[in-house]
PDB file of N, CA and C in Angstrom:
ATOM      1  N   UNK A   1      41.391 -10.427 -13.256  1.00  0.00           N
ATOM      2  CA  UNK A   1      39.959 -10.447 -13.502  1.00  0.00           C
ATOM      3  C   UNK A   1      39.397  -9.045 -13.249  1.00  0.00           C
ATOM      4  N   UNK A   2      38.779  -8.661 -13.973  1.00  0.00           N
ATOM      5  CA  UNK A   2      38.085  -7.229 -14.140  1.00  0.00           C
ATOM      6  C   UNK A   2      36.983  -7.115 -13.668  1.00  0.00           C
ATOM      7  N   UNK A   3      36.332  -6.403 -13.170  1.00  0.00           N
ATOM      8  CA  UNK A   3      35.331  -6.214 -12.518  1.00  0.00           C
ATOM      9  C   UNK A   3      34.023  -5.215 -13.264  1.00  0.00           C
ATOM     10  N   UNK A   4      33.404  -5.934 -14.049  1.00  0.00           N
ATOM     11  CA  UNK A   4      32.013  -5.454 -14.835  1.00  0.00           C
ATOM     12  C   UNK A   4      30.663  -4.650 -14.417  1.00  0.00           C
ATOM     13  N   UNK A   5      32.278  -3.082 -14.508  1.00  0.00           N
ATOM     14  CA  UNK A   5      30.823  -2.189 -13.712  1.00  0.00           C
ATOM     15  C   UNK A   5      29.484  -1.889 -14.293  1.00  0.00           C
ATOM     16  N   UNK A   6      28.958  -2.221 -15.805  1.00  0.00           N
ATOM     17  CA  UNK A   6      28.140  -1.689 -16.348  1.00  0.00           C
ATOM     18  C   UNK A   6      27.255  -2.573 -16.025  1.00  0.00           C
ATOM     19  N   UNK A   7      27.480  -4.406 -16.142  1.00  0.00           N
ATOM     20  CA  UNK A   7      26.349  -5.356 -15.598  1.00  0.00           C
ATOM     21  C   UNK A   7      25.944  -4.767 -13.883  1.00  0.00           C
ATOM     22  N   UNK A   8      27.333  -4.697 -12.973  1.00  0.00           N
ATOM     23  CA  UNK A   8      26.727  -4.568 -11.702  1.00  0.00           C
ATOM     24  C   UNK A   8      25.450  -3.071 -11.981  1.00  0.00           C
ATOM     25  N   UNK A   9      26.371  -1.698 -12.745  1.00  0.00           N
ATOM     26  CA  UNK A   9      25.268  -0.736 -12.756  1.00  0.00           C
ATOM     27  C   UNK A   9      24.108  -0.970 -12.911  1.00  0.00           C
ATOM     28  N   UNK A  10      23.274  -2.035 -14.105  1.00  0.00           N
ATOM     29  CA  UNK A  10      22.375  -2.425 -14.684  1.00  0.00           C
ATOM     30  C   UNK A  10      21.221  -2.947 -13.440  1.00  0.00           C
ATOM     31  N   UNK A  11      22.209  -4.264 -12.873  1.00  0.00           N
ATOM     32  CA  UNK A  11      21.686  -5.140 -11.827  1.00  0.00           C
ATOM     33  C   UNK A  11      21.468  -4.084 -10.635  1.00  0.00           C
ATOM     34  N   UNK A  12      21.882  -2.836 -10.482  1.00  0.00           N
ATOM     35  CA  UNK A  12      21.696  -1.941  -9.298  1.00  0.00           C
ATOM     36  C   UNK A  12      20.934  -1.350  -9.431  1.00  0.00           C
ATOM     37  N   UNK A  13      20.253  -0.527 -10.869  1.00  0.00           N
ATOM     38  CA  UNK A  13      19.328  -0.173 -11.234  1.00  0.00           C
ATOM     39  C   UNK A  13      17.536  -0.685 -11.488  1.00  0.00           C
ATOM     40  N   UNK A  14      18.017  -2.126 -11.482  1.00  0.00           N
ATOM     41  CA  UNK A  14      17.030  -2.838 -11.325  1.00  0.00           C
ATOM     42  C   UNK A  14      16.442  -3.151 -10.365  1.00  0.00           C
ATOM     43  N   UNK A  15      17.439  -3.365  -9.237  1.00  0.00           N
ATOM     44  CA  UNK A  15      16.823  -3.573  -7.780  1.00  0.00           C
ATOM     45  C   UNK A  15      15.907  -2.225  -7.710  1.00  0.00           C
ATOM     46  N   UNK A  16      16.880  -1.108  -7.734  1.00  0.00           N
ATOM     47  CA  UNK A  16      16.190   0.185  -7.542  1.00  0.00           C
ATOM     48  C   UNK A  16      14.719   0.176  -7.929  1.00  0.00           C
ATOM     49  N   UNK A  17      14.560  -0.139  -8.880  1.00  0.00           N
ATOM     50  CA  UNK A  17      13.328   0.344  -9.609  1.00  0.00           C
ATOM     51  C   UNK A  17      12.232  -0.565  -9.479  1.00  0.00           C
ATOM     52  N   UNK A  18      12.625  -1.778  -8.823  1.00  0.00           N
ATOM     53  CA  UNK A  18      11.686  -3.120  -8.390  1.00  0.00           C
ATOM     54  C   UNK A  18      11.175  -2.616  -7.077  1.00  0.00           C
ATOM     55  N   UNK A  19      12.111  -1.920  -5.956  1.00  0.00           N
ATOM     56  CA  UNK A  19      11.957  -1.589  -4.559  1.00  0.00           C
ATOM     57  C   UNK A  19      11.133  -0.382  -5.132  1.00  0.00           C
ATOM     58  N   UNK A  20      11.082   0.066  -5.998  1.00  0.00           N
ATOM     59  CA  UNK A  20      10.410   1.835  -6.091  1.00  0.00           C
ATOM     60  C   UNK A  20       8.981   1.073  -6.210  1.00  0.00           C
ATOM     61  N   UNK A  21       8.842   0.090  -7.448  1.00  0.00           N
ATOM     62  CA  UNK A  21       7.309  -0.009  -7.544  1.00  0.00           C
ATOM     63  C   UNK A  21       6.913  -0.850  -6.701  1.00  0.00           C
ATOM     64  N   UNK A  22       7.590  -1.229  -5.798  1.00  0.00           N
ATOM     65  CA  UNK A  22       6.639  -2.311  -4.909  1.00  0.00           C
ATOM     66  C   UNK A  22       6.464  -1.444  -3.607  1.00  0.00           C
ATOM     67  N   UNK A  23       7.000  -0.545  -3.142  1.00  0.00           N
ATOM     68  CA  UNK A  23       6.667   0.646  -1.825  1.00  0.00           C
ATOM     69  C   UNK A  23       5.304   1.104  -2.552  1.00  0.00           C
ATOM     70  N   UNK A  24       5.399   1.820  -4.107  1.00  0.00           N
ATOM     71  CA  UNK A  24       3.843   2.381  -4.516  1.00  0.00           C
ATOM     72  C   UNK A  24       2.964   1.498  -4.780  1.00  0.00           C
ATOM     73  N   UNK A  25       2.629   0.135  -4.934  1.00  0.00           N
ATOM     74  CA  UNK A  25       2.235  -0.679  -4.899  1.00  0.00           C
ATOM     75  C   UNK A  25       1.720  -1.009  -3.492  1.00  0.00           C
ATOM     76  N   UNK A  26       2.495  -1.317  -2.686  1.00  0.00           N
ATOM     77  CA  UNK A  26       2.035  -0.884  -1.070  1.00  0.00           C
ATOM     78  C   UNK A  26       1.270  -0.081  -0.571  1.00  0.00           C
ATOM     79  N   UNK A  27       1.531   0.863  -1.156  1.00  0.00           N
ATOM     80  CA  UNK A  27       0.982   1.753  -0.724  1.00  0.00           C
ATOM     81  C   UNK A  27      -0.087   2.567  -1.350  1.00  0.00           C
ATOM     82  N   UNK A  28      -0.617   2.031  -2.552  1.00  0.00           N
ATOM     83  CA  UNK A  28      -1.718   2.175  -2.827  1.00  0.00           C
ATOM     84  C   UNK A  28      -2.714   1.077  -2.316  1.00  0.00           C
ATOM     85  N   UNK A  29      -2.318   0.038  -2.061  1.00  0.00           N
ATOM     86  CA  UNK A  29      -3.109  -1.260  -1.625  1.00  0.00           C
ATOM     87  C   UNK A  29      -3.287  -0.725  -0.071  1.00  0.00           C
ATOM     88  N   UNK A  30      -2.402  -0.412   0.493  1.00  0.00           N
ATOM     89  CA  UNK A  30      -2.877   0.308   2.162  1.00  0.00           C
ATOM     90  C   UNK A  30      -3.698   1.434   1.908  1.00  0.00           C
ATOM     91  N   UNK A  31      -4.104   2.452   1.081  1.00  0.00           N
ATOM     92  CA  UNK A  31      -4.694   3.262   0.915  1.00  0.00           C
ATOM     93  C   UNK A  31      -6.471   2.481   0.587  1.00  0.00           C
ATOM     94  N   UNK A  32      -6.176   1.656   0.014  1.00  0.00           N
ATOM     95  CA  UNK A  32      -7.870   1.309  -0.661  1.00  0.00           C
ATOM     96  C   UNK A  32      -8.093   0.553   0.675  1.00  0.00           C
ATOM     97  N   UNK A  33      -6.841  -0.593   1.717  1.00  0.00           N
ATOM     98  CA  UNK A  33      -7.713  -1.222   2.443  1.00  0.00           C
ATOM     99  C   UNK A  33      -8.117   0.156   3.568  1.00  0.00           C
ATOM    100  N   UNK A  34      -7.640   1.008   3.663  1.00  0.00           N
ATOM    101  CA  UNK A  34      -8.015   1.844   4.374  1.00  0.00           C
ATOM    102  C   UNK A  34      -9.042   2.423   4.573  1.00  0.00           C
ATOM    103  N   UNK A  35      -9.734   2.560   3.199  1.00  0.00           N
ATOM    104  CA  UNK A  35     -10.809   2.990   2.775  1.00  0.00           C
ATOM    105  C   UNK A  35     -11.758   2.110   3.240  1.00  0.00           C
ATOM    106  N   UNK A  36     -11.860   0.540   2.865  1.00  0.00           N
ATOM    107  CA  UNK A  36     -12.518  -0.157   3.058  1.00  0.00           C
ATOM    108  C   UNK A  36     -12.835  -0.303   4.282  1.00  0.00           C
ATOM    109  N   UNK A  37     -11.545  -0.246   5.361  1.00  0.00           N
ATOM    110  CA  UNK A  37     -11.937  -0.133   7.138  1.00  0.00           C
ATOM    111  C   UNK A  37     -12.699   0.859   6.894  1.00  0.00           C
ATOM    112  N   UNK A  38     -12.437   1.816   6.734  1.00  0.00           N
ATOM    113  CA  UNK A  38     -13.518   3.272   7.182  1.00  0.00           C
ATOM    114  C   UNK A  38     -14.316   3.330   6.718  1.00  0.00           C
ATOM    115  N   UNK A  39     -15.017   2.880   5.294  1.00  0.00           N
ATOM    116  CA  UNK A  39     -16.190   2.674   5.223  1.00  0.00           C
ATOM    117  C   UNK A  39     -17.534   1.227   4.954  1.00  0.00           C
ATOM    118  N   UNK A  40     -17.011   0.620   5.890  1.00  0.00           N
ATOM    119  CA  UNK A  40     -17.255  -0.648   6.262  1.00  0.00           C
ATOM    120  C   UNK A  40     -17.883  -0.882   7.669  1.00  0.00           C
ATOM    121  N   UNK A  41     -18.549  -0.380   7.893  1.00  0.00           N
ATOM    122  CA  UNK A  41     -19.135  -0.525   8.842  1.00  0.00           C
ATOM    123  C   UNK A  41     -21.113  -0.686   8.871  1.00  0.00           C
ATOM    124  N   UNK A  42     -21.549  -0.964   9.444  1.00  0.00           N
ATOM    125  CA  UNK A  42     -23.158  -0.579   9.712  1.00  0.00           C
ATOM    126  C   UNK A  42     -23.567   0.345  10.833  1.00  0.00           C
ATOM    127  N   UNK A  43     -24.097   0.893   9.883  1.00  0.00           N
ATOM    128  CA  UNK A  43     -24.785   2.409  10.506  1.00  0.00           C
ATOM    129  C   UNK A  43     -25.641   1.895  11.482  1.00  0.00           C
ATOM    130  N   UNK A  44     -25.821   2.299  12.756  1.00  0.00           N
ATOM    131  CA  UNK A  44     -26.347   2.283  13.586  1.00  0.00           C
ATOM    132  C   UNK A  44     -27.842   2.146  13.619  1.00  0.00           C
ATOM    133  N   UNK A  45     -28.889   1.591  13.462  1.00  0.00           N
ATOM    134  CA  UNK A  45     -30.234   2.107  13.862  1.00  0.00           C
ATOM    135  C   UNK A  45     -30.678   3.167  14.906  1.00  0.00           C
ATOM    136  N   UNK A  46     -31.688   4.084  14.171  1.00  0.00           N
ATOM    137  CA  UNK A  46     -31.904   4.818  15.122  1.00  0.00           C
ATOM    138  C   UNK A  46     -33.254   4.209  16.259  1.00  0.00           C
ATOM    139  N   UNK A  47     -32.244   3.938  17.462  1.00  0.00           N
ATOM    140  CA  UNK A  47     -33.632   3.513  18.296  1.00  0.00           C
ATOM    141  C   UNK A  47     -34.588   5.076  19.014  1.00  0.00           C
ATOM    142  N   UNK A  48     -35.742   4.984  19.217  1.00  0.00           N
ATOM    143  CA  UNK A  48     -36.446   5.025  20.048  1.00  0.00           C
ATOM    144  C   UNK A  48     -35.974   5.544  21.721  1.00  0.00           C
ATOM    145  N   UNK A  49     -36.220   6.368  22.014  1.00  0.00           N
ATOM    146  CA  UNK A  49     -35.870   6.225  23.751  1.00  0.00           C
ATOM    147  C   UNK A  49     -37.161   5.745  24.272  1.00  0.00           C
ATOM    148  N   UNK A  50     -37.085   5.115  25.504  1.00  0.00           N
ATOM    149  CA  UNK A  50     -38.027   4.725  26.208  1.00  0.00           C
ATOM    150  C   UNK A  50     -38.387   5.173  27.362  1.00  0.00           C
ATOM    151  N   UNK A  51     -37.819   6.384  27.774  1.00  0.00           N
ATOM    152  CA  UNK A  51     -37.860   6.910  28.889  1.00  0.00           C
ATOM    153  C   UNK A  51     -37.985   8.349  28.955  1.00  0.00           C
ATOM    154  N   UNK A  52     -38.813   8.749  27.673  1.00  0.00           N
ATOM    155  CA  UNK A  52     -39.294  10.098  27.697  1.00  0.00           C
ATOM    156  C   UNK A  52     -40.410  10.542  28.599  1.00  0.00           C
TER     157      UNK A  52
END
């Protein structure tokens, strides 16, 4: 029985390239929620001091 290096090459290349777009995929999705933490917040009101 022979061993079918061009299917395994194929099937190795594919993993490859599934793991490539799903790290940039990651990692554009961590980039936007990132964004969203940092600019997600409410600005402070400016109070008044009371003890001028």
């Amino acid at each position: 029985m022979e061993i079918n290096w061009i299917v395994i090459g194929v099937v190795a290349v594919l993993i490859v390239v599934l793991v490539v777009l799903t790290i940039r995929k990651n990692l554009k999705e961590k980039k936007k929620l990132e964004n969203l933490l940092n600019n997600d917040f409410t600005k402070a009101e400016k109070s008044r001091c009371r003890f001028r």
